[in-house]
C-alpha atoms as a PDB file:
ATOM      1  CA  UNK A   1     -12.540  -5.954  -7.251  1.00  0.00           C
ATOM      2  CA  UNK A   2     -13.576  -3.150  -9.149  1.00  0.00           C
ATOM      3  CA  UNK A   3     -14.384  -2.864 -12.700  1.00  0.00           C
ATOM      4  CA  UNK A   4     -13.803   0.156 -14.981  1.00  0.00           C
ATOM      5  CA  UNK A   5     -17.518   1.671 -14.193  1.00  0.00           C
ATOM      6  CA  UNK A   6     -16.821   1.419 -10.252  1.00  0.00           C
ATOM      7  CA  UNK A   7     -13.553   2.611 -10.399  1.00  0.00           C
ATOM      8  CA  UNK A   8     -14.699   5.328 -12.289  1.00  0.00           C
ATOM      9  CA  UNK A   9     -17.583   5.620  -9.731  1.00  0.00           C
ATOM     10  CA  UNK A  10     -15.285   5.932  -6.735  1.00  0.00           C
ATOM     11  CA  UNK A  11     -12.457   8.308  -8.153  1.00  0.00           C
ATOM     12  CA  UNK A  12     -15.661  11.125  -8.646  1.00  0.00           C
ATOM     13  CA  UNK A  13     -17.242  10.171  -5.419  1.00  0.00           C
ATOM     14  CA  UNK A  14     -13.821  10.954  -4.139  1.00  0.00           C
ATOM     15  CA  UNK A  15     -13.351  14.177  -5.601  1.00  0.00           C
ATOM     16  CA  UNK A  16     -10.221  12.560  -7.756  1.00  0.00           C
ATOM     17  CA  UNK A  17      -9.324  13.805 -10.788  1.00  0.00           C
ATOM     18  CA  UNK A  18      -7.942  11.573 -13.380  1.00  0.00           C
ATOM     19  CA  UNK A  19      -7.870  10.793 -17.313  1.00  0.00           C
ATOM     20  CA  UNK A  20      -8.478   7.156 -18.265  1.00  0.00           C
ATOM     21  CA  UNK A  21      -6.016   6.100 -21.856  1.00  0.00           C
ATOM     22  CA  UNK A  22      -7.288   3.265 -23.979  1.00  0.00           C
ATOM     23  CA  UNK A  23      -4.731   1.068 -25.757  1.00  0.00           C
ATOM     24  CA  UNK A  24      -5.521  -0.668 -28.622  1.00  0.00           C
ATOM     25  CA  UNK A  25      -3.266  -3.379 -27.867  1.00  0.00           C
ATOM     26  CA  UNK A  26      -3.803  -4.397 -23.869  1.00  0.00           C
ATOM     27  CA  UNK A  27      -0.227  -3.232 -21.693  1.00  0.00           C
ATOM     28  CA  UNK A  28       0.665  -6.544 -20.172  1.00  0.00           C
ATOM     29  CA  UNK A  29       3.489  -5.137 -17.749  1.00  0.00           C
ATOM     30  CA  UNK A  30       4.096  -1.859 -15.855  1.00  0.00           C
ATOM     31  CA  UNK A  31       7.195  -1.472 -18.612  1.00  0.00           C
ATOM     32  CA  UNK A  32       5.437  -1.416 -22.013  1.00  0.00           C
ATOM     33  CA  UNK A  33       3.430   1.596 -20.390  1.00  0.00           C
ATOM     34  CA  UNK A  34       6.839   3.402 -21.191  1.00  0.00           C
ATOM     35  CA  UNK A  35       6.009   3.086 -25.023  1.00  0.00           C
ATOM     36  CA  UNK A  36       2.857   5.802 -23.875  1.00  0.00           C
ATOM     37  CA  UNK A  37       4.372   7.621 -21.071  1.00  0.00           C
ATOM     38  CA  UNK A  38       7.687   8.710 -19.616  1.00  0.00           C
ATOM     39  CA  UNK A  39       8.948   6.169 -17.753  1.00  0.00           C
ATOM     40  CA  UNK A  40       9.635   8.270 -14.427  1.00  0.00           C
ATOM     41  CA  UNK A  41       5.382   8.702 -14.846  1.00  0.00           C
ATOM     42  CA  UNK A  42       4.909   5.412 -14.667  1.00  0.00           C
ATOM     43  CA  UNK A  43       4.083   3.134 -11.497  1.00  0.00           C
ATOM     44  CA  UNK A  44       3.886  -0.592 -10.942  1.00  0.00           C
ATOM     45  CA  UNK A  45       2.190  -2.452  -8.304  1.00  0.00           C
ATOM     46  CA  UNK A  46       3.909  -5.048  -7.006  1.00  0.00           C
ATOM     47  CA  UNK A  47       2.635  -7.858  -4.547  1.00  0.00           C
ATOM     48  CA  UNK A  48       4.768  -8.526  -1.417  1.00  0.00           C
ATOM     49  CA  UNK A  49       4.064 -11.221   1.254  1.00  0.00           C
ATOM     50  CA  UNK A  50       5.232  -9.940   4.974  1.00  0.00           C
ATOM     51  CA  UNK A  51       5.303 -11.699   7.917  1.00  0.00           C
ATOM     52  CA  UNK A  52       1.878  -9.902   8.592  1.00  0.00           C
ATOM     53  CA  UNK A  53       0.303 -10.274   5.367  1.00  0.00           C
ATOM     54  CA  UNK A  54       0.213  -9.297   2.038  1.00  0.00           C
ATOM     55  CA  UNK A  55       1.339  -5.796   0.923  1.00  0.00           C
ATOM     56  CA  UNK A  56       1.569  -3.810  -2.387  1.00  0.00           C
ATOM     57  CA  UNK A  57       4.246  -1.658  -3.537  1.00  0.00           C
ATOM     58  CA  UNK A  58       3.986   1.147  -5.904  1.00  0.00           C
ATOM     59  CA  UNK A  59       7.000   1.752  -7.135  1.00  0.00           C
ATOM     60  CA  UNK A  60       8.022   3.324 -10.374  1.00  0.00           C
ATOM     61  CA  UNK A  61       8.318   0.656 -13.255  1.00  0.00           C
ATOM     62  CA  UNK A  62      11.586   1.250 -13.930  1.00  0.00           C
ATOM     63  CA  UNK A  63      12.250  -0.156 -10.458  1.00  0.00           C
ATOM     64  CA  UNK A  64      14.530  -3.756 -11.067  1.00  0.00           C
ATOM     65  CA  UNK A  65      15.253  -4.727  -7.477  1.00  0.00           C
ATOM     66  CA  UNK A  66      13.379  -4.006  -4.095  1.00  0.00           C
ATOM     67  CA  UNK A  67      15.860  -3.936  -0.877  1.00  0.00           C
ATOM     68  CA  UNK A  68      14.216  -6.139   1.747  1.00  0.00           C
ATOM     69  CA  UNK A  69      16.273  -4.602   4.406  1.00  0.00           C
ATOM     70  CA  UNK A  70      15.054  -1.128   4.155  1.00  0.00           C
ATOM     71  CA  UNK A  71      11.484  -2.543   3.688  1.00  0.00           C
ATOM     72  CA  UNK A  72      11.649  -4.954   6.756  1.00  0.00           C
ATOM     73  CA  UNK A  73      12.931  -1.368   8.743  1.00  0.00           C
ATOM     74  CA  UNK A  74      10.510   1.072   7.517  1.00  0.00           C
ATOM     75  CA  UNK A  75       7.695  -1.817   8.004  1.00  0.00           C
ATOM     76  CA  UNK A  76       9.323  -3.046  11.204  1.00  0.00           C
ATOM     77  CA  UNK A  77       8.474  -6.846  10.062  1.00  0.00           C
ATOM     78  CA  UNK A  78       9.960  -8.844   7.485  1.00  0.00           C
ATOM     79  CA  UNK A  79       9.367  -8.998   3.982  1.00  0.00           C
ATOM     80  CA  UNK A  80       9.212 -12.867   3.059  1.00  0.00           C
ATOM     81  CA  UNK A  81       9.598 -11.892  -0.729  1.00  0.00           C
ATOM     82  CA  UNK A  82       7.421 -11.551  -3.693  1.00  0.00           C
ATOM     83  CA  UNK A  83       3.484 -13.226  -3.220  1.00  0.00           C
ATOM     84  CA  UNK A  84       2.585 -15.733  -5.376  1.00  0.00           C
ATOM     85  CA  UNK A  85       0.305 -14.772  -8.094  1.00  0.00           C
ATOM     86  CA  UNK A  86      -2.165 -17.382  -7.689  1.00  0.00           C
ATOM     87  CA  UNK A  87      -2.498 -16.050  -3.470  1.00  0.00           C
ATOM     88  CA  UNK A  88      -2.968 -12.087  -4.671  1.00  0.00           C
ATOM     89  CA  UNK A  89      -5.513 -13.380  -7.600  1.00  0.00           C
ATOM     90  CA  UNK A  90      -7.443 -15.189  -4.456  1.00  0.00           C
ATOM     91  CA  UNK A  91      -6.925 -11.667  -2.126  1.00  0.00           C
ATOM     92  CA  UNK A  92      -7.279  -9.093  -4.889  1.00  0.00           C
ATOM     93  CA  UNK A  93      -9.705 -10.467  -7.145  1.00  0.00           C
ATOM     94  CA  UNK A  94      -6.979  -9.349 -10.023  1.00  0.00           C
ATOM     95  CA  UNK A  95      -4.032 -10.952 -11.939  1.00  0.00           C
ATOM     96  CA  UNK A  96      -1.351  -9.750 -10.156  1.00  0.00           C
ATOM     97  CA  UNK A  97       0.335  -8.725 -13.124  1.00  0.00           C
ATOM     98  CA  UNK A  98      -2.845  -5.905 -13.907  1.00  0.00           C
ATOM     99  CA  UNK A  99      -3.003  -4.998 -10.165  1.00  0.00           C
ATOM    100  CA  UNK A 100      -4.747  -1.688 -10.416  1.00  0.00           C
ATOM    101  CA  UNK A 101      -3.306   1.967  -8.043  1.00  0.00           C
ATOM    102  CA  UNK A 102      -6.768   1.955  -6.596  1.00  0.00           C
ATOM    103  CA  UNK A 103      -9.189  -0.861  -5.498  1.00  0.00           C
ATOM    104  CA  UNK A 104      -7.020  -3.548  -4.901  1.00  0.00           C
ATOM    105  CA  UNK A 105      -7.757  -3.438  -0.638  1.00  0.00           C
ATOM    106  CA  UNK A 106      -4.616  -3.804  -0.120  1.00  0.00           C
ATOM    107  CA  UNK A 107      -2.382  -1.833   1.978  1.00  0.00           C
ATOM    108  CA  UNK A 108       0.513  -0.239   0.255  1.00  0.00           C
ATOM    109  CA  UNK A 109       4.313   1.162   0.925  1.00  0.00           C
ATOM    110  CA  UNK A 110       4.823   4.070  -2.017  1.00  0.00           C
ATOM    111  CA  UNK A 111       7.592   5.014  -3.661  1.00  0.00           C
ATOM    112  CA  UNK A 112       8.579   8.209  -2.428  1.00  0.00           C
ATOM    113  CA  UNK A 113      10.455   9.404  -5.225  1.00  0.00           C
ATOM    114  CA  UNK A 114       6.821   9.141  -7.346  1.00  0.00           C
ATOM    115  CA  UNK A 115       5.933  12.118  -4.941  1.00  0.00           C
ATOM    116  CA  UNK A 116       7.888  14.731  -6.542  1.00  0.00           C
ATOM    117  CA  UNK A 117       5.464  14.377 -10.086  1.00  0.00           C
ATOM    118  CA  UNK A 118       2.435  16.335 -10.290  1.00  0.00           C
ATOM    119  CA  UNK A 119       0.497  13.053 -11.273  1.00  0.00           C
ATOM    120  CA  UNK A 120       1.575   9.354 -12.035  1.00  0.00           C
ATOM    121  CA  UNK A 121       0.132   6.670 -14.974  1.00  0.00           C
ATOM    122  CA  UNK A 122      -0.839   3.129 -13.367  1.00  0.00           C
ATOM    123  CA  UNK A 123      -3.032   0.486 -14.065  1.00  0.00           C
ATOM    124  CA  UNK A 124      -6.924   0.252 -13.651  1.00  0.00           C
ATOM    125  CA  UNK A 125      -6.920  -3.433 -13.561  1.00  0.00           C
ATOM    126  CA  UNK A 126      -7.919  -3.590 -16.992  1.00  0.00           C
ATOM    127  CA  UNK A 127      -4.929  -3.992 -19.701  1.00  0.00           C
ATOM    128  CA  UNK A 128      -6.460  -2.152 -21.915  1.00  0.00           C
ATOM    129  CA  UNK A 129      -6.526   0.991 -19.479  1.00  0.00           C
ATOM    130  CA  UNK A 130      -3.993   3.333 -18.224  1.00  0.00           C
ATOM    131  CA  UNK A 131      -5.292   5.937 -15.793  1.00  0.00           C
ATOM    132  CA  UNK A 132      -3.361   9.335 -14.698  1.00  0.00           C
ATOM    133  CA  UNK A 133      -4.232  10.599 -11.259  1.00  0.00           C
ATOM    134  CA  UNK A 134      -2.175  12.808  -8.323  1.00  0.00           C
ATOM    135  CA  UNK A 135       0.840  10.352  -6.359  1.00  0.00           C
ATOM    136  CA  UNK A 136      -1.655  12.048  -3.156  1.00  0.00           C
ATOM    137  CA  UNK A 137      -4.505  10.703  -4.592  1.00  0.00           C
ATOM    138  CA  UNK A 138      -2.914   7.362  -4.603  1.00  0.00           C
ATOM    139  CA  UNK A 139      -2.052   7.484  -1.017  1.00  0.00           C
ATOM    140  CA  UNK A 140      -5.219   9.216  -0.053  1.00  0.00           C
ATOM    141  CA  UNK A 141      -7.658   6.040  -1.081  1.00  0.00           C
ATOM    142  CA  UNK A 142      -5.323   2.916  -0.315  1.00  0.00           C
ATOM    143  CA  UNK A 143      -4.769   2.588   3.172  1.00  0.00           C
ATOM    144  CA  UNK A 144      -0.538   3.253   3.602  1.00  0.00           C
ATOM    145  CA  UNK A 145       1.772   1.566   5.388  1.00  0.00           C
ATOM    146  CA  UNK A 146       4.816   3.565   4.526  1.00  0.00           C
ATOM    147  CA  UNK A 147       6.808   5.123   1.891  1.00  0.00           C
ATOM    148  CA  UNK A 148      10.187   3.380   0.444  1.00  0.00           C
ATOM    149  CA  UNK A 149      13.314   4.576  -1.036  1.00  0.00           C
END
């Protein structure tokens, strides 16, 4: 788990370049980032528990649904459903529900459709944080599984 110093830290050591956003009052889901940002801007992590593990998914927040099937083909496993909150806290280090783009050590499927945006707004892992980085940038530091539809 990183805090807002190391993540900092590691996005220059990495060559990244981002803005950080402070909030007055701390964004508690990936959807209240839409009061801030356009909502095609904004991604969500999302915990997933496959038959090999856990997995995150950054999809965009306006995302309501995730289709298993495609998943389970792209991943070629299944996709038991959503992790439990309590098991990603244990894995992550994080609430689930502030699960930041970067740091997490997690391996991730992407949204494909976030690739067509110069950059994204996520989560640092702190709610009172919003960062704004390149989709590639994304992919580049989490180790990827695959992209979704």
């Amino acid at each position: 788990m990183m805090n807002l110093k190391q993540l900092k830290e590691y996005l220059a050591e990495n060559k990244v370049v981002f803005e950080l956003q402070e909030h007055e009052e701390p964004l508690t889901r990936a959807k209240d980032a839409a009061k801030y940002f356009d909502a095609e801007l904004v991604a969500a992590v999302y915990v997933i528990n496959t038959e090999r593990g856990l997995a995150a998914m950054v999809v965009n927040a306006g995302r309501d649904s995730m289709d298993t099937e495609s998943i389970n083909y792209v991943l070629g496993y299944k996709v038991k459903g959503m992790a439990d909150p309590k098991i990603v806290k244990q894995a992550t280090g994080y609430e689930a529900r502030f699960l930041p783009l970067i740091g997490h050590g997690l391996p991730i499927l992407f949204d494909k459709g976030m690739t067509i945006h110069d950059y994204i707004y996520g989560s640092t892992g702190d709610p009172r944080y919003t960062i704004k980085l390149r989709p590639e940038d994304v992919i580049r530091l989490n180790n990827m599984l695959a992209f979704v539809e």
